[in-house]
Protein backbone atom coordinates (compact mmCIF):
# COMPACT_ATOMS: atom_id res chain seq x y z
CA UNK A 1 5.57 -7.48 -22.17
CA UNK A 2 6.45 -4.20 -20.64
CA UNK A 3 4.43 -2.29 -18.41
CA UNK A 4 4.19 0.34 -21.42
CA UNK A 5 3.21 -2.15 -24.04
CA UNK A 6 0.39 -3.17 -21.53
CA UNK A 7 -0.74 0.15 -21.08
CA UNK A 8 -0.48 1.27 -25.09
CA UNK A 9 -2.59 -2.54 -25.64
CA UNK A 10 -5.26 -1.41 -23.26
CA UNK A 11 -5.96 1.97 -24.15
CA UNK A 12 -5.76 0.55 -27.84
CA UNK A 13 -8.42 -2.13 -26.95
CA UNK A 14 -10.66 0.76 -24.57
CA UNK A 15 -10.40 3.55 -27.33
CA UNK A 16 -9.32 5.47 -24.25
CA UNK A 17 -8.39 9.28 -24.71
CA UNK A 18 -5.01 10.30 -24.86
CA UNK A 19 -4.86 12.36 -21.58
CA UNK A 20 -5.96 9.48 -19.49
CA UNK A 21 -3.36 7.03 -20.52
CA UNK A 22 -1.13 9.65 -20.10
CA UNK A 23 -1.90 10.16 -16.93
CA UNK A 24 -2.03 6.44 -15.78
CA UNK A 25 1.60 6.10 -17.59
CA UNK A 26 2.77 9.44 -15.13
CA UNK A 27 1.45 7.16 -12.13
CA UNK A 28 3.15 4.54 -13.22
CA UNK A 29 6.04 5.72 -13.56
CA UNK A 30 5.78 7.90 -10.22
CA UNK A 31 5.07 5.11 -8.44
CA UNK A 32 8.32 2.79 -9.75
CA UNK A 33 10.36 6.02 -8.97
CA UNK A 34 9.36 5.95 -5.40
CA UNK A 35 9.92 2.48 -5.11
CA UNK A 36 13.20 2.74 -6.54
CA UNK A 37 14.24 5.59 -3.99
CA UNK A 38 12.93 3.31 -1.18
CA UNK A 39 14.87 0.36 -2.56
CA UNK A 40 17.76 2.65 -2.74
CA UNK A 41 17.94 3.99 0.81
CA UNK A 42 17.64 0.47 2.38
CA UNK A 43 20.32 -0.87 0.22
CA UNK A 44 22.67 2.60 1.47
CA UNK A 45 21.23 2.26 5.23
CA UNK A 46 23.68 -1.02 5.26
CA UNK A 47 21.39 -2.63 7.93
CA UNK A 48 23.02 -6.06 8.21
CA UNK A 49 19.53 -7.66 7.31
CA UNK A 50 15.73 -6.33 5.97
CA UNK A 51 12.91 -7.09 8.28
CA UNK A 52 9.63 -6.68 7.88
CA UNK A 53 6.82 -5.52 11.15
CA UNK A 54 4.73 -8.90 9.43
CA UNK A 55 7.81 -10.81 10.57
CA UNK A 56 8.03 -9.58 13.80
CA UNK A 57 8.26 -11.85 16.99
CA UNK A 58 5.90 -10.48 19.78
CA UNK A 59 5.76 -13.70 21.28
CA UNK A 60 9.44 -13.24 22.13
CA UNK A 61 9.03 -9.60 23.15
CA UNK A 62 6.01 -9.97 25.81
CA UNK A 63 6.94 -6.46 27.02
CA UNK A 64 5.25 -4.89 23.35
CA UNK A 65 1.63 -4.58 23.23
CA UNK A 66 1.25 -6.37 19.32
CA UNK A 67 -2.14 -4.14 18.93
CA UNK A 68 -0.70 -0.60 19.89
CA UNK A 69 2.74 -1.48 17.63
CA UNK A 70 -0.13 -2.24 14.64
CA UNK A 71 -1.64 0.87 15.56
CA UNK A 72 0.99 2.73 15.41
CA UNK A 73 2.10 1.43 12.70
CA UNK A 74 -0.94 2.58 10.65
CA UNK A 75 0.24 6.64 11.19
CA UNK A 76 -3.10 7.53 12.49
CA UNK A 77 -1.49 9.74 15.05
CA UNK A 78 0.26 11.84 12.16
CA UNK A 79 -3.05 12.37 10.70
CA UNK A 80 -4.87 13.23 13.89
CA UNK A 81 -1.82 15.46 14.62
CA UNK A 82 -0.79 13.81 17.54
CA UNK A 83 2.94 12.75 19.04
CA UNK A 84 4.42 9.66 19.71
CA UNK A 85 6.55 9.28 22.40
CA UNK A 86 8.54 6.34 22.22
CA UNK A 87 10.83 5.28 25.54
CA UNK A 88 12.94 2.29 26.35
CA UNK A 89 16.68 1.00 27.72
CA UNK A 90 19.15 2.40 25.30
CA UNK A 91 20.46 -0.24 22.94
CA UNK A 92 18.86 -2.80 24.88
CA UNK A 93 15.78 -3.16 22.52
CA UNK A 94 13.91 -4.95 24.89
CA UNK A 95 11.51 -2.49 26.46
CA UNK A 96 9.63 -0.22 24.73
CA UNK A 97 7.11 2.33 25.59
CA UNK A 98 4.73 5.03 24.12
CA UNK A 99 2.53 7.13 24.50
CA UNK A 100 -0.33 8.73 21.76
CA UNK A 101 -0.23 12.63 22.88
């Protein structure tokens, strides 16, 4: 069954007003179109593999401080309005740095 079909069943079974399905189908469908754009630029990035920060071995890197990386990670600084700085050996990728602005 089709995400639609689900959707038309539901608001069948709710007697929910026409608008509101509406609007959950828009989200719906706004949400698989930014999926598919993501999808698409990591397919045309040609990175040789897709890794995830989950996967990431900070064992092996003891120079990276797991808890700031999470932090980071989180884009707290972009809503507080704050830079990143982000230093380290070039091409080495085995030192990294940064500081929250």
């Amino acid at each position: 069954m089709s995400a639609l079909d689900e959707e038309l069943a539901r608001a069948a079974k709710e007697a929910e007003p026409p608008g509101e399905l509406l609007e959950r189908l828009l989200a719906l469908e706004a949400g698989d179109l930014i999926e598919r754009r993501i999808e698409r630029c990591i397919r045309e990035s040609k990175l040789p593999e897709r890794k995830l920060l989950a996967e990431f071995d900070f064992a092996f890197q003891k120079g990276l401080d797991k808890r700031q990386i999470m932090e980071l990670a989180t884009l707290d600084f972009a809503r507080r309005k704050q830079g990143v700085i982000i230093a380290g050996k070039s091409g080495a990728g085995n030192y990294v740095k940064h500081s929250l602005m």
